[in-house]
C-alpha atoms as a PDB file:
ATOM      1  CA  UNK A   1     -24.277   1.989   5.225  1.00  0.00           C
ATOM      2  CA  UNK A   2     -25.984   2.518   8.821  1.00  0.00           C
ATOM      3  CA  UNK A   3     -23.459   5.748   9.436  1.00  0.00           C
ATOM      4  CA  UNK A   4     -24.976   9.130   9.406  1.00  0.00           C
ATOM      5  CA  UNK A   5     -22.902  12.314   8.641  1.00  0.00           C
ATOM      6  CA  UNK A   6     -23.912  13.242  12.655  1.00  0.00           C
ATOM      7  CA  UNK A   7     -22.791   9.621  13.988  1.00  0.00           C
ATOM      8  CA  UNK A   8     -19.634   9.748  11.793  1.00  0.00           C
ATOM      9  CA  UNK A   9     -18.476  13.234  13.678  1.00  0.00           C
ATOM     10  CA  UNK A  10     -19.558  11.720  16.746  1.00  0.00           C
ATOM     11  CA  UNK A  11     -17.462   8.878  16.081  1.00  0.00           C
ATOM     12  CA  UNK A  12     -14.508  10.781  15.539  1.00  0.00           C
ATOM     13  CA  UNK A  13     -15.148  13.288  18.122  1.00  0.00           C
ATOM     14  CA  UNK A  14     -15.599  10.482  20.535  1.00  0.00           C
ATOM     15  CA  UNK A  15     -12.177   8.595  19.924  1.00  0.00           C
ATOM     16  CA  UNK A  16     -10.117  12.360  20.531  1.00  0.00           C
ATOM     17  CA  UNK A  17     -10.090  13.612  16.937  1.00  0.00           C
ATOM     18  CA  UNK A  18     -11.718  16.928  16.205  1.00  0.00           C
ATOM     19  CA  UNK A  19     -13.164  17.301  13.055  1.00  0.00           C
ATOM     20  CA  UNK A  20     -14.682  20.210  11.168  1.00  0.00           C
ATOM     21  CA  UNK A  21     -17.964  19.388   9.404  1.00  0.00           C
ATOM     22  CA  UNK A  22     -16.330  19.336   6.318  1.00  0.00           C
ATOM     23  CA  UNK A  23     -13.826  17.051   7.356  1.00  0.00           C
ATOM     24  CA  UNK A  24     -16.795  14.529   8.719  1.00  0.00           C
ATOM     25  CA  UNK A  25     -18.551  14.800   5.789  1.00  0.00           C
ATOM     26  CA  UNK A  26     -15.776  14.196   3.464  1.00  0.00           C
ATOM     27  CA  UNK A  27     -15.186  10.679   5.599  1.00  0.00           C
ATOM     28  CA  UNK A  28     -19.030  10.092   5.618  1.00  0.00           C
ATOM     29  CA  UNK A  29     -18.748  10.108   1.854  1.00  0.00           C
ATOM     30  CA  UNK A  30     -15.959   7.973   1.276  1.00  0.00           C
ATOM     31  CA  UNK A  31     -17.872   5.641   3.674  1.00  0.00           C
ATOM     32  CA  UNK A  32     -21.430   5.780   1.881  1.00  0.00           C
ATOM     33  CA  UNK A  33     -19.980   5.871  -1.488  1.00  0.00           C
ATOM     34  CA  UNK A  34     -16.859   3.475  -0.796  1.00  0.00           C
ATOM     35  CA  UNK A  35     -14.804   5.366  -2.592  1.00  0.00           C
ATOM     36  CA  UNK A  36     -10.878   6.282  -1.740  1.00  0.00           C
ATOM     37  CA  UNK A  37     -10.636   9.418   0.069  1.00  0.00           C
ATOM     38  CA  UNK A  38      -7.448  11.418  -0.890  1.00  0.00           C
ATOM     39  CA  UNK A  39      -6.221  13.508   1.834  1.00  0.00           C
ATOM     40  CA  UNK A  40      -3.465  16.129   0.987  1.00  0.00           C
ATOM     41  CA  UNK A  41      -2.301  19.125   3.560  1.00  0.00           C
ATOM     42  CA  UNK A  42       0.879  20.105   5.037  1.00  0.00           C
ATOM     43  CA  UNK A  43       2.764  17.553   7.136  1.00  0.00           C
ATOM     44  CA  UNK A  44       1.248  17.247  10.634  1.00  0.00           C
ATOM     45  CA  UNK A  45      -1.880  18.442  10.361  1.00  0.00           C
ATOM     46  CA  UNK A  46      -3.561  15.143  11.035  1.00  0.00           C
ATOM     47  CA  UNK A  47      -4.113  13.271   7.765  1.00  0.00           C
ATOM     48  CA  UNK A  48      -3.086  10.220   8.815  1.00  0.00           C
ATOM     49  CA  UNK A  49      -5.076   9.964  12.413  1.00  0.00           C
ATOM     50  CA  UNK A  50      -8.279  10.367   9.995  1.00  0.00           C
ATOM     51  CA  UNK A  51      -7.537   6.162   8.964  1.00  0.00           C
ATOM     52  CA  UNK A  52      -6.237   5.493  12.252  1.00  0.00           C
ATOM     53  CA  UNK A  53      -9.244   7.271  13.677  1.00  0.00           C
ATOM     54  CA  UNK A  54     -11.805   5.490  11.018  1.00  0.00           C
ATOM     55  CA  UNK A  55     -10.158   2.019  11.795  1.00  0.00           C
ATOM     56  CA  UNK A  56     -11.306   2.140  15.342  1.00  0.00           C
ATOM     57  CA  UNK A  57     -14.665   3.275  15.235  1.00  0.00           C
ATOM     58  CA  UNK A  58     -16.113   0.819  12.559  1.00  0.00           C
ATOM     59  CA  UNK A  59     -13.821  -1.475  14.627  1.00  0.00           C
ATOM     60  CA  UNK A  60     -12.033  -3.113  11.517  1.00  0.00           C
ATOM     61  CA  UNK A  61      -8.054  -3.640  11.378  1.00  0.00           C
ATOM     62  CA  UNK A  62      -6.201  -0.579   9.629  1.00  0.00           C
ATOM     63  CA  UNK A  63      -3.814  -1.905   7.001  1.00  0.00           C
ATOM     64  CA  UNK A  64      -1.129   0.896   6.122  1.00  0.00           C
ATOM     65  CA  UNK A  65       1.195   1.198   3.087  1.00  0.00           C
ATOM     66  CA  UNK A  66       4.284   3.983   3.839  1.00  0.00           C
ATOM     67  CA  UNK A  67       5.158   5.003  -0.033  1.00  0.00           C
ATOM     68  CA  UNK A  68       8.785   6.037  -0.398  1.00  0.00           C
ATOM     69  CA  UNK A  69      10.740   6.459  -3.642  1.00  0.00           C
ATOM     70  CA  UNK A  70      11.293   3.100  -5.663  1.00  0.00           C
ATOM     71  CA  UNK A  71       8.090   1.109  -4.206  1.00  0.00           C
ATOM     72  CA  UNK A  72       7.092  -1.550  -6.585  1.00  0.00           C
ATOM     73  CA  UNK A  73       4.480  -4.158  -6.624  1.00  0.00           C
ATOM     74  CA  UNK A  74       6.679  -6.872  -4.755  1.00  0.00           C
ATOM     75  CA  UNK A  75       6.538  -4.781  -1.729  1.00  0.00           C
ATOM     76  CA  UNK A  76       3.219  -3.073  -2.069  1.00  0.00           C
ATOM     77  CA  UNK A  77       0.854  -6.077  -3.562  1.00  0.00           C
ATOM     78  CA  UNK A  78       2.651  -9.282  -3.572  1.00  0.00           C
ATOM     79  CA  UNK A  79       5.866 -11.724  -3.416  1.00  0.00           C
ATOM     80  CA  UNK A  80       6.939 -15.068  -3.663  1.00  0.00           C
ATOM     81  CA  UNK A  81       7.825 -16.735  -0.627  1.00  0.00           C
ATOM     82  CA  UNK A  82      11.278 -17.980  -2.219  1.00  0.00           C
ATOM     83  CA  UNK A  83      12.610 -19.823   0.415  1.00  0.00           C
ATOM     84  CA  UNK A  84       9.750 -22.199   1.104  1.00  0.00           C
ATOM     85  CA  UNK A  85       9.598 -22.208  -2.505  1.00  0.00           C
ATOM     86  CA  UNK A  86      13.121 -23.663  -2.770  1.00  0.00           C
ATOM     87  CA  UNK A  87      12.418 -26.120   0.351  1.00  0.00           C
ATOM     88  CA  UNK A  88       9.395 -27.705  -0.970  1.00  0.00           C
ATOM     89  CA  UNK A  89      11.393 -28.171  -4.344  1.00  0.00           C
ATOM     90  CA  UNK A  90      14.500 -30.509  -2.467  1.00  0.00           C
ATOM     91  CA  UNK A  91      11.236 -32.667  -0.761  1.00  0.00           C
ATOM     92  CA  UNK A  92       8.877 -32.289  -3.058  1.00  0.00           C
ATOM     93  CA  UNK A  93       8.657 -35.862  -4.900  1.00  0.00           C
ATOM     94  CA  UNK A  94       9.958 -36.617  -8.717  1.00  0.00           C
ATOM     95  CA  UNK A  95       7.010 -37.043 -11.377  1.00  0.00           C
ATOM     96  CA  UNK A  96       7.526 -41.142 -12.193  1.00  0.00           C
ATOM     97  CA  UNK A  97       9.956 -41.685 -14.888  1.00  0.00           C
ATOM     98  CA  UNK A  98       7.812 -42.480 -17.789  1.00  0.00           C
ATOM     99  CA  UNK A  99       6.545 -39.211 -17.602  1.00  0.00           C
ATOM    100  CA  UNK A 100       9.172 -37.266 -18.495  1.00  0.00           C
ATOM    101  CA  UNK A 101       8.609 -37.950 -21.719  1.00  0.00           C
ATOM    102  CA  UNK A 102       4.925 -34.979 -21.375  1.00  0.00           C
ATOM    103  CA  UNK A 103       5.559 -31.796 -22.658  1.00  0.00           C
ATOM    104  CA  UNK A 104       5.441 -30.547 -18.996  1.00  0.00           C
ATOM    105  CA  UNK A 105       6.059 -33.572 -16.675  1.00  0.00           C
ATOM    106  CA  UNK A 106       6.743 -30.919 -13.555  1.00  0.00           C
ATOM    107  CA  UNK A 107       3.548 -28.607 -14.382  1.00  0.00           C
ATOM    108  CA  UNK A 108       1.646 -30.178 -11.100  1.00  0.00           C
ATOM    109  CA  UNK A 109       5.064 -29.060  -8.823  1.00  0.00           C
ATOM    110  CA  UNK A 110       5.336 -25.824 -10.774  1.00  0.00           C
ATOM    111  CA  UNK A 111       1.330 -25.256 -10.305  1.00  0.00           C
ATOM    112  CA  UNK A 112       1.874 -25.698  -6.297  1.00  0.00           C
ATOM    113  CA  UNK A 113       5.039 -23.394  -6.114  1.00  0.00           C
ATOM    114  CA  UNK A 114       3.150 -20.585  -7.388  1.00  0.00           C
ATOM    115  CA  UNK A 115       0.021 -21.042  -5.782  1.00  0.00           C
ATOM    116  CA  UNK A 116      -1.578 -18.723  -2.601  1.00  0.00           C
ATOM    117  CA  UNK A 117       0.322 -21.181  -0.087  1.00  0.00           C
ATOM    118  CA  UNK A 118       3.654 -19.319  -1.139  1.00  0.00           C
ATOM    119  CA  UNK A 119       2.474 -15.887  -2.183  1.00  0.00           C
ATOM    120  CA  UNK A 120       3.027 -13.402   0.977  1.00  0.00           C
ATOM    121  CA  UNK A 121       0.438 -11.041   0.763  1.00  0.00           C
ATOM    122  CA  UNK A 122       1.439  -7.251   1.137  1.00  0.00           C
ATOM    123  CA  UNK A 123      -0.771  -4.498   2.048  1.00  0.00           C
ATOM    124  CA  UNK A 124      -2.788  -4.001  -1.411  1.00  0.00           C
ATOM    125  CA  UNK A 125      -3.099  -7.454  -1.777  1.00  0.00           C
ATOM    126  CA  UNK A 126      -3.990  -7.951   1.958  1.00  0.00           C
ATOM    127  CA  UNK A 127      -6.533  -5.179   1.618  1.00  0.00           C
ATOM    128  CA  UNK A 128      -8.513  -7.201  -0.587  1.00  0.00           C
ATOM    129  CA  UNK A 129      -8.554 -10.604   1.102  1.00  0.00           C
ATOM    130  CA  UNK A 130      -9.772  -9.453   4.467  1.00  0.00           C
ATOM    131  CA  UNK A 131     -13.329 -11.130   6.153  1.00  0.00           C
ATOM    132  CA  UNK A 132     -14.002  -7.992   6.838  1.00  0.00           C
ATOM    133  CA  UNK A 133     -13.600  -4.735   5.073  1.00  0.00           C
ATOM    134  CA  UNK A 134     -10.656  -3.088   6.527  1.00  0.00           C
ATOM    135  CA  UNK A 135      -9.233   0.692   6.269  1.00  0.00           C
ATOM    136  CA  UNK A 136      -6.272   0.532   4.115  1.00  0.00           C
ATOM    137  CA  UNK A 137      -3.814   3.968   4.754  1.00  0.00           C
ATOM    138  CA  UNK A 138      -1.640   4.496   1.706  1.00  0.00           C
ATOM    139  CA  UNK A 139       0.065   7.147   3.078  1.00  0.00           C
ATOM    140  CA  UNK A 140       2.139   9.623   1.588  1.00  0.00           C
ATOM    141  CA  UNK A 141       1.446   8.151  -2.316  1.00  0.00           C
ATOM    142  CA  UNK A 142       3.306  11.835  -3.585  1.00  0.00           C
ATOM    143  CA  UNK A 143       6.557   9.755  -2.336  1.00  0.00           C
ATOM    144  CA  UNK A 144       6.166   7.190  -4.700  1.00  0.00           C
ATOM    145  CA  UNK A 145       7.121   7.112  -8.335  1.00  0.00           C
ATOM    146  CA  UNK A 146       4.445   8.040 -10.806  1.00  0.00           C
ATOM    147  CA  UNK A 147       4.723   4.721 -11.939  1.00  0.00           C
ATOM    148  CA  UNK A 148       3.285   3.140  -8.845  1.00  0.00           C
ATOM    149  CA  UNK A 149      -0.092   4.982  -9.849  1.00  0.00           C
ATOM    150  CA  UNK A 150      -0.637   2.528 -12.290  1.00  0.00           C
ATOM    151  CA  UNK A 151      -0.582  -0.443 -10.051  1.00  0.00           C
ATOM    152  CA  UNK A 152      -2.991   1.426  -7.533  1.00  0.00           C
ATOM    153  CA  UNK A 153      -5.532   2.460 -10.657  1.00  0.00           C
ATOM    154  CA  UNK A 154      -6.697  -1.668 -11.160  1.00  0.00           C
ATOM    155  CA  UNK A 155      -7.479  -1.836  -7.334  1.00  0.00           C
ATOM    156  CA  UNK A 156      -9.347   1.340  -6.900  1.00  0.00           C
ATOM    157  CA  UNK A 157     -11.380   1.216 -10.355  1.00  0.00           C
ATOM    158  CA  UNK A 158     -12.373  -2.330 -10.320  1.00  0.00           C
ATOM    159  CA  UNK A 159     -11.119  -3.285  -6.617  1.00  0.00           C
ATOM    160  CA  UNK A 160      -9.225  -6.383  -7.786  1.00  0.00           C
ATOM    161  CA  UNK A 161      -5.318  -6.985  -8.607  1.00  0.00           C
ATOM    162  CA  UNK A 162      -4.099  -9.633 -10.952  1.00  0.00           C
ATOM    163  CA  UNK A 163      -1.720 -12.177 -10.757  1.00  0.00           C
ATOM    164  CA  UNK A 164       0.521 -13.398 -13.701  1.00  0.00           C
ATOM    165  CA  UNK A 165       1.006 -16.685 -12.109  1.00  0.00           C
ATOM    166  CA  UNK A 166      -2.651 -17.025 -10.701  1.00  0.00           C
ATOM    167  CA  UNK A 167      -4.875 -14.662 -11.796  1.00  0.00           C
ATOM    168  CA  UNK A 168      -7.022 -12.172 -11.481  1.00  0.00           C
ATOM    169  CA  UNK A 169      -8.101 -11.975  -7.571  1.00  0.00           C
ATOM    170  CA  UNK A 170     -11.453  -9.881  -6.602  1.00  0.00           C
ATOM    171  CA  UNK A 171     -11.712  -8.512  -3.370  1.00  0.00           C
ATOM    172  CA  UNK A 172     -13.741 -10.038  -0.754  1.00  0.00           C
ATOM    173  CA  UNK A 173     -14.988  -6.647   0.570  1.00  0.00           C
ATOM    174  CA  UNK A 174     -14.338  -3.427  -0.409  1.00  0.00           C
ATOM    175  CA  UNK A 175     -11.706  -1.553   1.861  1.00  0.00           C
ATOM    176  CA  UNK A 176     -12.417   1.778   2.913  1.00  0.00           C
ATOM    177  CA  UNK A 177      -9.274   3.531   1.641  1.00  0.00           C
ATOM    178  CA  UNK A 178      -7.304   6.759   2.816  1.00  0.00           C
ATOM    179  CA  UNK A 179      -4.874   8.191   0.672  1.00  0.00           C
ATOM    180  CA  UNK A 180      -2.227  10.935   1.873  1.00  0.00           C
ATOM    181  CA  UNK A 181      -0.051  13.184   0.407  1.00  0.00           C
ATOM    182  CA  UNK A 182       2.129  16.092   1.171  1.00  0.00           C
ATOM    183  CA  UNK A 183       2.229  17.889  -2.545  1.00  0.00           C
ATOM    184  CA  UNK A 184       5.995  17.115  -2.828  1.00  0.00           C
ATOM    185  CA  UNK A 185       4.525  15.997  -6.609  1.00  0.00           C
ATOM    186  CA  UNK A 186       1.467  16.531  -8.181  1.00  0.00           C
ATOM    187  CA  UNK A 187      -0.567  13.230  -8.645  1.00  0.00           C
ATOM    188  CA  UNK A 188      -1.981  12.063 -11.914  1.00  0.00           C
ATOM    189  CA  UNK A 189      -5.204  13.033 -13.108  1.00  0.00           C
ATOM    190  CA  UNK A 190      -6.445   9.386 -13.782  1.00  0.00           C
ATOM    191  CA  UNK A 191      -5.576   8.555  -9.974  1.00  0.00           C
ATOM    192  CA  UNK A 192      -7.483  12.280  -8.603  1.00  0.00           C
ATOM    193  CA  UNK A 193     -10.770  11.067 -10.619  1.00  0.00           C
ATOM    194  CA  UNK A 194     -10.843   7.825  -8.489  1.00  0.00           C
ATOM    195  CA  UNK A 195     -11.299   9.401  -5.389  1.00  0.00           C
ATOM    196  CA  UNK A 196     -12.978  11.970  -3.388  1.00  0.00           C
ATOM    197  CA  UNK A 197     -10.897  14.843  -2.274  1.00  0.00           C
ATOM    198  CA  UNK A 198     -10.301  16.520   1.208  1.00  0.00           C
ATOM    199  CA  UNK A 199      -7.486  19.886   1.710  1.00  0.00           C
ATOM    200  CA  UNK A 200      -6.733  19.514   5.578  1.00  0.00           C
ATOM    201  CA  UNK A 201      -4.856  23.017   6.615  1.00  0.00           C
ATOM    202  CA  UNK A 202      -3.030  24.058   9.841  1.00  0.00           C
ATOM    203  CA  UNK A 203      -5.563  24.863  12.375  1.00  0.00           C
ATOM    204  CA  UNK A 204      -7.021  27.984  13.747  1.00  0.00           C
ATOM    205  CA  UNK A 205      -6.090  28.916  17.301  1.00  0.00           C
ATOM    206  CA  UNK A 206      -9.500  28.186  18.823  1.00  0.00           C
ATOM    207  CA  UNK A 207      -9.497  24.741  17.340  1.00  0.00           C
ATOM    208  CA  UNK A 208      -5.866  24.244  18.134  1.00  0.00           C
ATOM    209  CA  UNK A 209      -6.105  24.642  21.694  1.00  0.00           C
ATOM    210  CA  UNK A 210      -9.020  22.395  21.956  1.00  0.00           C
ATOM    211  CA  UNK A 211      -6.917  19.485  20.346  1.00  0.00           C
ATOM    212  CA  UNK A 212      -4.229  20.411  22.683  1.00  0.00           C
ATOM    213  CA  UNK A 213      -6.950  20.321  26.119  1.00  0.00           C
ATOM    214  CA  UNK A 214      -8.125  17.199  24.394  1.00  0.00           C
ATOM    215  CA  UNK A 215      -5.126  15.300  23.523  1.00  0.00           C
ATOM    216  CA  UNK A 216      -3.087  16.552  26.845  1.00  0.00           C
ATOM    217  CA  UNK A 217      -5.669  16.170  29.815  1.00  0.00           C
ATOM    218  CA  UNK A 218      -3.183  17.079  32.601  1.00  0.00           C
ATOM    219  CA  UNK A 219      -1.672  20.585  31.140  1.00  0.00           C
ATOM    220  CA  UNK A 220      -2.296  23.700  32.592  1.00  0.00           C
ATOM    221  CA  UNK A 221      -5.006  26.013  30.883  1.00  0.00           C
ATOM    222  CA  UNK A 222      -2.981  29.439  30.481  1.00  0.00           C
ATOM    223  CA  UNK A 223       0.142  26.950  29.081  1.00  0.00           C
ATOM    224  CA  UNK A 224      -1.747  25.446  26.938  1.00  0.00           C
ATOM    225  CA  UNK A 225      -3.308  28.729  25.245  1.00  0.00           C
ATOM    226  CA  UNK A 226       0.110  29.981  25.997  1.00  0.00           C
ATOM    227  CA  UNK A 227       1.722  26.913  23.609  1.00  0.00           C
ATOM    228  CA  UNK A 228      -1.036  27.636  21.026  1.00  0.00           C
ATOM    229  CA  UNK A 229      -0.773  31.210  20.693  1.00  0.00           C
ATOM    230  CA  UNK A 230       3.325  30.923  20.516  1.00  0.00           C
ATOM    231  CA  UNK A 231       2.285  27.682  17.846  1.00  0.00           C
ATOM    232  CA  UNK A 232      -0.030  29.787  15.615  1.00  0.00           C
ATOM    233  CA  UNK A 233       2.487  33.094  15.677  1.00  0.00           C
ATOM    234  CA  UNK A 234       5.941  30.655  14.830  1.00  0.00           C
ATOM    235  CA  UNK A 235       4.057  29.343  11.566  1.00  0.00           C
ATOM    236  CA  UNK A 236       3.868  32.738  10.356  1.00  0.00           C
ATOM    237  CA  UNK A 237       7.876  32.934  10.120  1.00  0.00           C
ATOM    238  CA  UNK A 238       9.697  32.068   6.649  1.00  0.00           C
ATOM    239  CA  UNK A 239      10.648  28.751   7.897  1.00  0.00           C
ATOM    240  CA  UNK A 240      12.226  25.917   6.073  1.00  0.00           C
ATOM    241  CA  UNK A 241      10.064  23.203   8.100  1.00  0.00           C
ATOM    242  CA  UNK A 242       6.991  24.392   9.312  1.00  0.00           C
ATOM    243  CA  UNK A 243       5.811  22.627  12.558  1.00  0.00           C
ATOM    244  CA  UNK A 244       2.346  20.991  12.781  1.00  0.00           C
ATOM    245  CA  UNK A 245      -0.069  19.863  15.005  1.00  0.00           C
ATOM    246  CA  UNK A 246       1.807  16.695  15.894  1.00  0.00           C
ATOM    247  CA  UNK A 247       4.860  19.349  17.057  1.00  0.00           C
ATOM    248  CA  UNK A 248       2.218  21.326  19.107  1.00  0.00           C
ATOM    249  CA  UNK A 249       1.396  17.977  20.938  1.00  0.00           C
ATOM    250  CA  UNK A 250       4.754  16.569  21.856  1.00  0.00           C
ATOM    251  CA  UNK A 251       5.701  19.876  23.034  1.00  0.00           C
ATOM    252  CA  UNK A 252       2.816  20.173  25.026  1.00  0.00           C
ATOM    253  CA  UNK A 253       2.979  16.643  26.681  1.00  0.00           C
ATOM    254  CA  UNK A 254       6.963  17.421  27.141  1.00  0.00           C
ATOM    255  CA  UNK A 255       5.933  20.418  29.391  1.00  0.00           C
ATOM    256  CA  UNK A 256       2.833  19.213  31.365  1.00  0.00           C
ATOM    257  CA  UNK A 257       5.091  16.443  32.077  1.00  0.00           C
ATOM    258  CA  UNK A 258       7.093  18.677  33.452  1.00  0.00           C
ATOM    259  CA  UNK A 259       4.922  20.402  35.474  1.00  0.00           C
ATOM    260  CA  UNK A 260       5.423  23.912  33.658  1.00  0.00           C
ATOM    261  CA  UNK A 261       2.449  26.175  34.229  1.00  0.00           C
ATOM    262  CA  UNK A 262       3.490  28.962  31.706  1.00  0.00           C
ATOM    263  CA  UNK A 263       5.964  29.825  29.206  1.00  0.00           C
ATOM    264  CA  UNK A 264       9.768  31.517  29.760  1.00  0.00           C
ATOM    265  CA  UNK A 265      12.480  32.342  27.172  1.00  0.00           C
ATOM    266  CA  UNK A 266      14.698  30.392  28.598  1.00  0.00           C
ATOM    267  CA  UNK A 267      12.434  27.053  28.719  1.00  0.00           C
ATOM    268  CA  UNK A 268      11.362  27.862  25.136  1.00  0.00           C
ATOM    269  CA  UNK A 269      14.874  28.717  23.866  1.00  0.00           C
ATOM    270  CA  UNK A 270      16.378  24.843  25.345  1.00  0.00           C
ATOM    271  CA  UNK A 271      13.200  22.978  23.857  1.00  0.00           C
ATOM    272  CA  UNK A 272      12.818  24.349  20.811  1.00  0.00           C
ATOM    273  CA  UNK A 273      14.022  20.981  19.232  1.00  0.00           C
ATOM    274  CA  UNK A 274      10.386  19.592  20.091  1.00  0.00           C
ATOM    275  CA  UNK A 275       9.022  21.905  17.890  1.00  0.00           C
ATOM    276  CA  UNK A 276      11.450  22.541  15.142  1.00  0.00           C
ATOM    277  CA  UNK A 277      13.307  19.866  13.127  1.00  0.00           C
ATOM    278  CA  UNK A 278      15.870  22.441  11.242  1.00  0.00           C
ATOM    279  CA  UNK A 279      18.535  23.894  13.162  1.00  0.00           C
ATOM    280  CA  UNK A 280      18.276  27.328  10.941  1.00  0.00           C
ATOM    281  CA  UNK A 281      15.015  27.374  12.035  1.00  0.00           C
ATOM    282  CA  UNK A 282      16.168  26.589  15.486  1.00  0.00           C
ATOM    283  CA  UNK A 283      18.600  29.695  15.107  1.00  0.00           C
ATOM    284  CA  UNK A 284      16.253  31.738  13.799  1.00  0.00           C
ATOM    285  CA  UNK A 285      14.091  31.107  16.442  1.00  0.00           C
ATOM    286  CA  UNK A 286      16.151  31.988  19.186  1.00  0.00           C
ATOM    287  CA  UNK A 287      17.012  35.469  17.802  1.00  0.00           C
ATOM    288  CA  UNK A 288      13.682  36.614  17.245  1.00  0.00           C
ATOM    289  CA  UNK A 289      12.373  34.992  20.463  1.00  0.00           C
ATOM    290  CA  UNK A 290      11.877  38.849  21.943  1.00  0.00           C
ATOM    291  CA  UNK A 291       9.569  39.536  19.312  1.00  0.00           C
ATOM    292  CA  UNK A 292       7.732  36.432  19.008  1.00  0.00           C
ATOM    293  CA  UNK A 293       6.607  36.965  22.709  1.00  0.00           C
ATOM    294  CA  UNK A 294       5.899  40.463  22.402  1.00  0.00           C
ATOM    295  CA  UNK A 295       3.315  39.651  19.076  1.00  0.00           C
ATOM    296  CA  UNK A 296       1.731  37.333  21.046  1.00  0.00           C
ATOM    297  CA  UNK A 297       1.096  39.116  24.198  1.00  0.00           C
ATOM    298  CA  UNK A 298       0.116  42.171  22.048  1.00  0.00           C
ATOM    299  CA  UNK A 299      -3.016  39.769  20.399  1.00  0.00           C
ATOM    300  CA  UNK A 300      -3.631  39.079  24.336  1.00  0.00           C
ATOM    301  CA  UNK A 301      -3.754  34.832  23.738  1.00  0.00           C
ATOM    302  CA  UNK A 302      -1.975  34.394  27.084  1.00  0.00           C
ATOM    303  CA  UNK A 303      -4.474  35.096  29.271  1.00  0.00           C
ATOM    304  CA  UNK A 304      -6.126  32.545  31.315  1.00  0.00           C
ATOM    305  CA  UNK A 305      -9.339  30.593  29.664  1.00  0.00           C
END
């Protein structure tokens, strides 16, 4: 591996994301060791840029599986093609007639049905079949049914995945993988061994207005420390959805867009939906918008950089 733990944060620097030096050695490792990096943190704190971010600069294609409740292996490693399956059964041609006698006269048209021309490949499989080793994001696995850990444990101890009807299928290079998770469930001890391990948390307000500077080139400095300081002090609140970095961003790019310079009650009181996705939280908000402002101009974060 010709990355270095000072070229990896340089990489990620370079292509907007600002990392900590755990956080770029964490992603070194994974690299060096090719080993699955499991990411957990709150939601919106950046976990999934980290793949998005490591696609680009080893310049590979990022392959991402989005876990819900109820994935299975036909939608996260493989499926039949049925259709063309059916098709190429009304042209396919009859075995000759004295042949039908064999134990198995339609084994050579049952051998082609389920062979790699109709298997559609989904992102596990794909993963594994690549020219060149990709980044595969399985994000959010806590969504998934504990069950689906078993089909990921194959893959990520012995990097291959087999098929009943074909076999057992190696990969071709080893994908660098990036696993996410939000702690909605605790993951199983036999998948946490396979990987390395990295706790992303909300931000401290130094390193929260650089991402905003750095994301959002056109916004004005005091709104921007304005937006960071209101960001850092709203988290503190007993929330029921607690806004992340992606929520500081959009609401930042909504109001350079606009051409605001600083912050008013009003302004934050009609675009609070930006930032908040609950509307008791929205409520709540609004009422206790007084003191909000007055906490943050008391720890003096409005002040011009």
């Amino acid at each position: 591996m010709s990355q270095t733990l000072a070229s990896v944060q340089t990489l990620l620097q370079t292509r907007g994301y600002i990392a900590d030096e755990y956080v770029a050695m964490s992603v070194y490792l994974a690299m060096k060791l090719r080993k699955p990096l499991l990411i957990e943190g709150p939601a919106g704190v950046g976990k999934t840029e980290i793949a998005k971010v490591m696609a680009q600069a080893l310049e590979t294609e990022l392959i991402r599986l989005q876990c819900y409740e109820g994935l299975d292996a036909n939608h996260a490693i493989y499926e039949w093609n049925y259709q063309h399956q059916l098709l190429y059964l009304k042209v396919a041609p009859l075995p000759p007639t004295e042949e039908y006698t064999n134990e198995n006269p339609f084994g050579e048209i049952e051998n082609t049905l389920f062979s790699e021309k109709f298997l559609l490949k989904r992102p596990l499989l794909k993963a594994l079949t690549q020219p060149k080793a990709p980044v595969l994001l399985i994000d959010e696995v806590d969504r998934a049914d504990e069950e689906f850990e078993s089909f990921l444990l194959e893959m990520l101890s012995d990097w291959q995945i087999t098929i009943p009807e074909i076999g057992t299928i190696k990969a071709t290079h080893i994908p660098h993988v990036i696993l996410t998770g939000n702690r909605t469930r605790e993951l199983s001890e036999a998948l946490r061994r396979r990987c390395l391990y990295l706790w992303i948390d909300y931000p401290p307000f130094e390193k929260e207005l650089a991402i905003v500077k750095s994301k959002v080139e056109q916004i004005d400095a005091t709104l921007a420390r304005q937006i960071t300081a209101f960001m850092q002090e709203l988290r503190q609140q007993r929330l029921n959805k607690v806004p992340g970095i992606a929520e500081t961003l959009d609401w930042a790019e909504a109001l350079a867009g606009m051409h605001i310079q600083h912050l008013e009650k009003s302004l934050v009181e009609s675009t609070l939906g930006v930032v908040l996705k609950d509307w008791q939280d929205i409520r709540q908000t609004q009422l206790s918008l007084s003191e909000l402002f007055e906490k943050v101009g008391i720890k003096s974060k409005w002040e011009d950089a």
